[in-house]
C-alpha atoms as a PDB file:
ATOM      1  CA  UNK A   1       0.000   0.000   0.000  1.00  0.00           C
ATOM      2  CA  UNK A   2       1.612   3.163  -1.016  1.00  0.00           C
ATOM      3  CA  UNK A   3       0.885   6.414   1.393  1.00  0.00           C
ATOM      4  CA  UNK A   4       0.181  10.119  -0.654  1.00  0.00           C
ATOM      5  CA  UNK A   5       2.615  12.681   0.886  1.00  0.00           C
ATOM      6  CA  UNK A   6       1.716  16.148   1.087  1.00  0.00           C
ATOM      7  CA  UNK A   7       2.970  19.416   1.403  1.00  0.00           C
ATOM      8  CA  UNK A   8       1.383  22.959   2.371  1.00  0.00           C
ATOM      9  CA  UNK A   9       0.988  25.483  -0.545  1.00  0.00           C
ATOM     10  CA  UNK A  10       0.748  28.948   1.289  1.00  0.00           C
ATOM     11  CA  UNK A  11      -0.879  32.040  -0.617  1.00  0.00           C
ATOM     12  CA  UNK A  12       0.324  34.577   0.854  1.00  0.00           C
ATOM     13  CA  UNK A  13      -1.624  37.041  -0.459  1.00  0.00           C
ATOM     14  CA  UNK A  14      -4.728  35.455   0.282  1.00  0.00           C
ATOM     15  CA  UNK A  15      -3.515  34.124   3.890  1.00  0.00           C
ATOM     16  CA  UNK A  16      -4.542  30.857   2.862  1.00  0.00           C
ATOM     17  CA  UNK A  17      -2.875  27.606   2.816  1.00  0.00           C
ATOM     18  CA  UNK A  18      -4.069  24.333   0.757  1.00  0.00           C
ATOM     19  CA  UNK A  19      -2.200  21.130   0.963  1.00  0.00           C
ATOM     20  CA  UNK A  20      -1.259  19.759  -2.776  1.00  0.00           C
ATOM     21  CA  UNK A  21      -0.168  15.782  -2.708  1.00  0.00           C
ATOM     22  CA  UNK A  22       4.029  15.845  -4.091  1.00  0.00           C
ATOM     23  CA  UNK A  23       2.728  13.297  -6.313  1.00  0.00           C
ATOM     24  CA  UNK A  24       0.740  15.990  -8.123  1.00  0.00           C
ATOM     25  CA  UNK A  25       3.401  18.756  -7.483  1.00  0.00           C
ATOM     26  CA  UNK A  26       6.494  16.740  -9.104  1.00  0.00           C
ATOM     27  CA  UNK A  27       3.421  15.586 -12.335  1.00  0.00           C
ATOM     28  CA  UNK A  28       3.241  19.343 -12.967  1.00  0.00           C
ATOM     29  CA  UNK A  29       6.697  20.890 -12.941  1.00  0.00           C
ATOM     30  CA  UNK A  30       7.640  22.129 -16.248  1.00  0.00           C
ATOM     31  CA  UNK A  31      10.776  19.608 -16.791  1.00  0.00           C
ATOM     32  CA  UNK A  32      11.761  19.564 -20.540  1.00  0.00           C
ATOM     33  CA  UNK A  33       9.886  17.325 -21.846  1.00  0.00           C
ATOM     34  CA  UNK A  34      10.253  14.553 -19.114  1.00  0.00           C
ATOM     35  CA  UNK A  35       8.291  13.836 -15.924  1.00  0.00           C
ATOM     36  CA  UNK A  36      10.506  13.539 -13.276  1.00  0.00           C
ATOM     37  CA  UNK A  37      11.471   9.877 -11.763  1.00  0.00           C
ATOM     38  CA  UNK A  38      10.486   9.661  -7.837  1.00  0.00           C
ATOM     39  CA  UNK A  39      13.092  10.075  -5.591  1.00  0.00           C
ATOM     40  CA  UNK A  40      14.331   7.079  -3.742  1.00  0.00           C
ATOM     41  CA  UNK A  41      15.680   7.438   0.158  1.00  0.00           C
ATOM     42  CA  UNK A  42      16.826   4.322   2.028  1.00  0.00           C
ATOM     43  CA  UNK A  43      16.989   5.097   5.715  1.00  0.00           C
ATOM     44  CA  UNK A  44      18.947   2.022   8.138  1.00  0.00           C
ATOM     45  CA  UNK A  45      19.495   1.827  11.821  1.00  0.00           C
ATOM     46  CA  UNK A  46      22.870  -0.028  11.261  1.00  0.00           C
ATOM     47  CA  UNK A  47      23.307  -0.349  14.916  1.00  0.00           C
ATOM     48  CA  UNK A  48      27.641  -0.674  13.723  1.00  0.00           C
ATOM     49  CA  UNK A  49      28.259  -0.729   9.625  1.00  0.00           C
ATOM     50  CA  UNK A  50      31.077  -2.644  10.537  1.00  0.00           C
ATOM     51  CA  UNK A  51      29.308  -5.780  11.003  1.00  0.00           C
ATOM     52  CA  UNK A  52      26.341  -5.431   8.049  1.00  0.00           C
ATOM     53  CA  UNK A  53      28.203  -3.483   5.362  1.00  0.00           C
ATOM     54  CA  UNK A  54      28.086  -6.496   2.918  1.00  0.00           C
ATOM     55  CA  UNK A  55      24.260  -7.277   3.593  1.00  0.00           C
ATOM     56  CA  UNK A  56      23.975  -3.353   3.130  1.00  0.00           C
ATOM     57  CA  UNK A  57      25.592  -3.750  -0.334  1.00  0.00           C
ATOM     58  CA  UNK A  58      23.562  -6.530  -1.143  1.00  0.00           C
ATOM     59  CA  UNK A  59      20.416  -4.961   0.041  1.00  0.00           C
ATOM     60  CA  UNK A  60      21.066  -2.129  -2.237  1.00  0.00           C
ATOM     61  CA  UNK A  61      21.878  -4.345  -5.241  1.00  0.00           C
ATOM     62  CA  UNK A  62      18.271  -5.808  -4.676  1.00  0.00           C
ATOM     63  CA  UNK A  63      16.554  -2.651  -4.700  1.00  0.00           C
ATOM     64  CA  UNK A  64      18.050  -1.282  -7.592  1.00  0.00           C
ATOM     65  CA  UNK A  65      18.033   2.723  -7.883  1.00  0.00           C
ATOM     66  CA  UNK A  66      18.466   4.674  -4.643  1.00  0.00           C
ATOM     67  CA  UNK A  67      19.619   8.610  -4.647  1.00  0.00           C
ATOM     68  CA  UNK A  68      20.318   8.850  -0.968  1.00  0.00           C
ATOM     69  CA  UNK A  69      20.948   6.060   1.541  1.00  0.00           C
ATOM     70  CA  UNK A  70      20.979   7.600   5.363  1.00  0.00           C
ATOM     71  CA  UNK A  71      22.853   5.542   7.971  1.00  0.00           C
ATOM     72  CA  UNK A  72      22.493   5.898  11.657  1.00  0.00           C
ATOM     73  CA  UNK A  73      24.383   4.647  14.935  1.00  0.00           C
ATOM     74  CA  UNK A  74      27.435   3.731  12.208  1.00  0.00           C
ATOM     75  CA  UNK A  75      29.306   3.674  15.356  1.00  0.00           C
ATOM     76  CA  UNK A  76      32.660   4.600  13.339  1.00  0.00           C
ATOM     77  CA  UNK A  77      35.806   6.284  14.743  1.00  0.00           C
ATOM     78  CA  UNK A  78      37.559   9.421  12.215  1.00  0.00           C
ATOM     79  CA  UNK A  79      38.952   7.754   9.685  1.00  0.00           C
ATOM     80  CA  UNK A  80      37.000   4.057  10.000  1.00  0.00           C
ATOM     81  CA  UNK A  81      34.685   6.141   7.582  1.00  0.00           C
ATOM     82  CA  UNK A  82      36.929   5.680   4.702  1.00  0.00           C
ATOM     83  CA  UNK A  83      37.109   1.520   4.690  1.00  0.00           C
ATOM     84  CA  UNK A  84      33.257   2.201   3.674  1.00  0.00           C
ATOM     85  CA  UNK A  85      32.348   3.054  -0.310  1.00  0.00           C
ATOM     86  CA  UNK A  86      29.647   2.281  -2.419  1.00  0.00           C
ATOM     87  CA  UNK A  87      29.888   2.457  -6.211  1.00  0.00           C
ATOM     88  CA  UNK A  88      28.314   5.273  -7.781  1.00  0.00           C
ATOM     89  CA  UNK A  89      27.371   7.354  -4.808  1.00  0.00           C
ATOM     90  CA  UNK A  90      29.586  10.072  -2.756  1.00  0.00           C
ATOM     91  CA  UNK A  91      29.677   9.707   1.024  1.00  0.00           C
ATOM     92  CA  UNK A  92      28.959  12.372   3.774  1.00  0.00           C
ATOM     93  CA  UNK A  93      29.893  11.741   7.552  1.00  0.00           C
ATOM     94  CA  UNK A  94      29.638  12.326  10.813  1.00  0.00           C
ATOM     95  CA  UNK A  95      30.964  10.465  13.664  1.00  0.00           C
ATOM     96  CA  UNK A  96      30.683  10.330  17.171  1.00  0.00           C
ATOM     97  CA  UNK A  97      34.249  11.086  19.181  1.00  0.00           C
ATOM     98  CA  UNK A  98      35.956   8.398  20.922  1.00  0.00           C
ATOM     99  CA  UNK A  99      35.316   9.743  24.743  1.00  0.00           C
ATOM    100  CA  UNK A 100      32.055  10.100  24.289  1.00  0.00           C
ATOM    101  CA  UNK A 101      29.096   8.090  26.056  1.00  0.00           C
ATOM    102  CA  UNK A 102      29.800   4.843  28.613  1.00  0.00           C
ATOM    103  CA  UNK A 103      32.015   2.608  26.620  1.00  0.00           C
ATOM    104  CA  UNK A 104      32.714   5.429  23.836  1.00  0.00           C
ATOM    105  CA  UNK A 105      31.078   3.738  21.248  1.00  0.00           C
ATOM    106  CA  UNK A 106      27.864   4.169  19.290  1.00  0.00           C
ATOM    107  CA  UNK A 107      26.179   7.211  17.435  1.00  0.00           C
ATOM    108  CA  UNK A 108      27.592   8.404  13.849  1.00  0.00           C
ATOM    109  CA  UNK A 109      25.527   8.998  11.094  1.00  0.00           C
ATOM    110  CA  UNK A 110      26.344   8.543   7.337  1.00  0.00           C
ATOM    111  CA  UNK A 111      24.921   9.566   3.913  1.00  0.00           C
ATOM    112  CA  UNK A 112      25.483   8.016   0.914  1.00  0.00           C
ATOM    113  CA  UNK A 113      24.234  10.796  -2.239  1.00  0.00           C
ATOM    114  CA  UNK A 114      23.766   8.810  -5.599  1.00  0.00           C
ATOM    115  CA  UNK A 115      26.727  10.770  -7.862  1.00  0.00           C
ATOM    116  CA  UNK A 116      24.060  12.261 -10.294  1.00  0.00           C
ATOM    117  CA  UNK A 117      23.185  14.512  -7.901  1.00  0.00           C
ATOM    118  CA  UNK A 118      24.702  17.111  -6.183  1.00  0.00           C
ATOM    119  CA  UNK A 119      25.386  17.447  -3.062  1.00  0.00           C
ATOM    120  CA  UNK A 120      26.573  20.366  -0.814  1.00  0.00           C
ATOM    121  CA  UNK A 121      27.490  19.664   2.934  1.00  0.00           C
ATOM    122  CA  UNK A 122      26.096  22.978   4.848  1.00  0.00           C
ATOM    123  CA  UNK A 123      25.914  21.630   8.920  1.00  0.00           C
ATOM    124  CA  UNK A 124      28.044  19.062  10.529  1.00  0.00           C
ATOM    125  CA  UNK A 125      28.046  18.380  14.404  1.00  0.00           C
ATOM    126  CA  UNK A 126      30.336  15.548  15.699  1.00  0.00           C
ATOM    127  CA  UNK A 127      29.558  15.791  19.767  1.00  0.00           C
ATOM    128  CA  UNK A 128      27.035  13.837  21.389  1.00  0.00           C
ATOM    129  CA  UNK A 129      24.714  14.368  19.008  1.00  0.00           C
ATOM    130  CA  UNK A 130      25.523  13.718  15.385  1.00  0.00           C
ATOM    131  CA  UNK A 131      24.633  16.207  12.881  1.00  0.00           C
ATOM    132  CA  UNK A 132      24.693  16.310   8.552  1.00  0.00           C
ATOM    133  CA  UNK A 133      22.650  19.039   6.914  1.00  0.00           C
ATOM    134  CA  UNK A 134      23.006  18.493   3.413  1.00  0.00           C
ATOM    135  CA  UNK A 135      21.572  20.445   0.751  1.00  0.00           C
ATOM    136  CA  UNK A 136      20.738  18.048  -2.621  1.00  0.00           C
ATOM    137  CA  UNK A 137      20.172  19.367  -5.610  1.00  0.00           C
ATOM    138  CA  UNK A 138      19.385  17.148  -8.776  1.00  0.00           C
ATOM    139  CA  UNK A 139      17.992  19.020 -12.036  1.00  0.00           C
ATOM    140  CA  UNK A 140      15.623  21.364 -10.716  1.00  0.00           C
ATOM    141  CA  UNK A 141      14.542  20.497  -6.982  1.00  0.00           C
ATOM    142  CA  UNK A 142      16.403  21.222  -4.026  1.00  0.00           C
ATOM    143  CA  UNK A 143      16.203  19.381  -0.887  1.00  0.00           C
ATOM    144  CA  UNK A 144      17.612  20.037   2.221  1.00  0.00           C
ATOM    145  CA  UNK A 145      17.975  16.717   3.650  1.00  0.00           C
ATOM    146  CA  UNK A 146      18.426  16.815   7.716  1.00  0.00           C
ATOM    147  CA  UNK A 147      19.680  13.110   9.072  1.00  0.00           C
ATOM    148  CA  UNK A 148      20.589  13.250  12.714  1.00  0.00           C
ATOM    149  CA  UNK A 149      21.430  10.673  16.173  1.00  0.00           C
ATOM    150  CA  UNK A 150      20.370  11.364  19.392  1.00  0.00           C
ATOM    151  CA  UNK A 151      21.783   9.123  21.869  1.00  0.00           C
ATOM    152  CA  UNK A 152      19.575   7.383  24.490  1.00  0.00           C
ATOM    153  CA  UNK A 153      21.422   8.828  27.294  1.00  0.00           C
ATOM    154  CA  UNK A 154      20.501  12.538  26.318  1.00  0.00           C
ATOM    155  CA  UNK A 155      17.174  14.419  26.577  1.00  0.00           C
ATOM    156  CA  UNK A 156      14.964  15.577  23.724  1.00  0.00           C
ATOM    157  CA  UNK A 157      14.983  19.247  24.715  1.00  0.00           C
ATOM    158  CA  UNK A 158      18.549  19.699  23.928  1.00  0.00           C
ATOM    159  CA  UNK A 159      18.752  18.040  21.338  1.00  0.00           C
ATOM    160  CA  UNK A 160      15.505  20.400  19.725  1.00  0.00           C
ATOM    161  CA  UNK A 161      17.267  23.014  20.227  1.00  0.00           C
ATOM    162  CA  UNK A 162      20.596  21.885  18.983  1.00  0.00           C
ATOM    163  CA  UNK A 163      18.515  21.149  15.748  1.00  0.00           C
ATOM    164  CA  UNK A 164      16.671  24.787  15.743  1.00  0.00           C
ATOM    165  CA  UNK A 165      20.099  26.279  15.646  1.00  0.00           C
ATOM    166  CA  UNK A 166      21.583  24.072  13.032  1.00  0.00           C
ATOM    167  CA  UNK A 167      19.806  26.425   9.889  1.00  0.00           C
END
């Protein structure tokens, strides 16, 4: 069963907003001559990379297409990022430091951008909290993709307003 998504149109002239389905939104846009393909997002709890980076792979394979996979809890050190590739796609990271948390290990997040897009890292936080703001750009859309970890041991109201002040 496939769910519509939907975004809110504002007028502001009018003070008036209507809710359009993307669907409809992405049949519409003036795209020479083509409509656009949908955009594909693979998002995995990976819970350490290290130990499911070949089922990853192999998941992928299977699916076929994807223009951004997200990664959290990659639990990676700096540097242990760069043992992980994926054909085709450019790689964004963030990692948790070593001396952070009980046993130091855990958190990271990772973002794999298909290499037909673009991709433009604005926001990275590497603390507690792992941060990648990353704007996306392919033709004529621009998304501004947010993919973030909040570890168990912290509460939500910091982290809300670590994420307000990350624009």
């Amino acid at each position: 069963m496939s769910e519509t998504l939907y975004y809110e149109k504002a007028d502001n002239v009018n003070n008036t907003y209507t809710y359009v389905s993307v669907e409809s939104y992405l049949e519409d846009r003036p795209e020479s001559g083509n409509r656009p393909r949908n955009f594909n997002l693979l998002l995995l709890n990976a819970r350490s990379i290290k130990n499911i980076f070949l089922e990853i792979e192999v998941l992928i394979q299977r699916m076929g297409s994807l223009d951004v996979i997200a990664i959290t809890e990659t639990w990676l050190k700096d540097g242990e990022q760069d043992y992980y590739n994926l054909p085709n796609y450019n790689k964004i990271t963030a990692n948790r430091p070593v001396n952070i948390g009980k046993t130091g290990t855990g958190g990271g997040v990772m973002l794999f951008v298909h290499k037909s897009w673009s991709e433009d890292k604005l926001y990275s936080l590497n603390s507690t909290h792992n941060i990648l703001v990353v704007k996306i750009t392919p033709r004529k859309i621009l998304i501004n993709l947010v993919l973030c970890y909040n570890p168990h041991f912290d509460n939500y109201p910091v982290f809300f307003r670590i994420l307000v002040n990350c624009n």
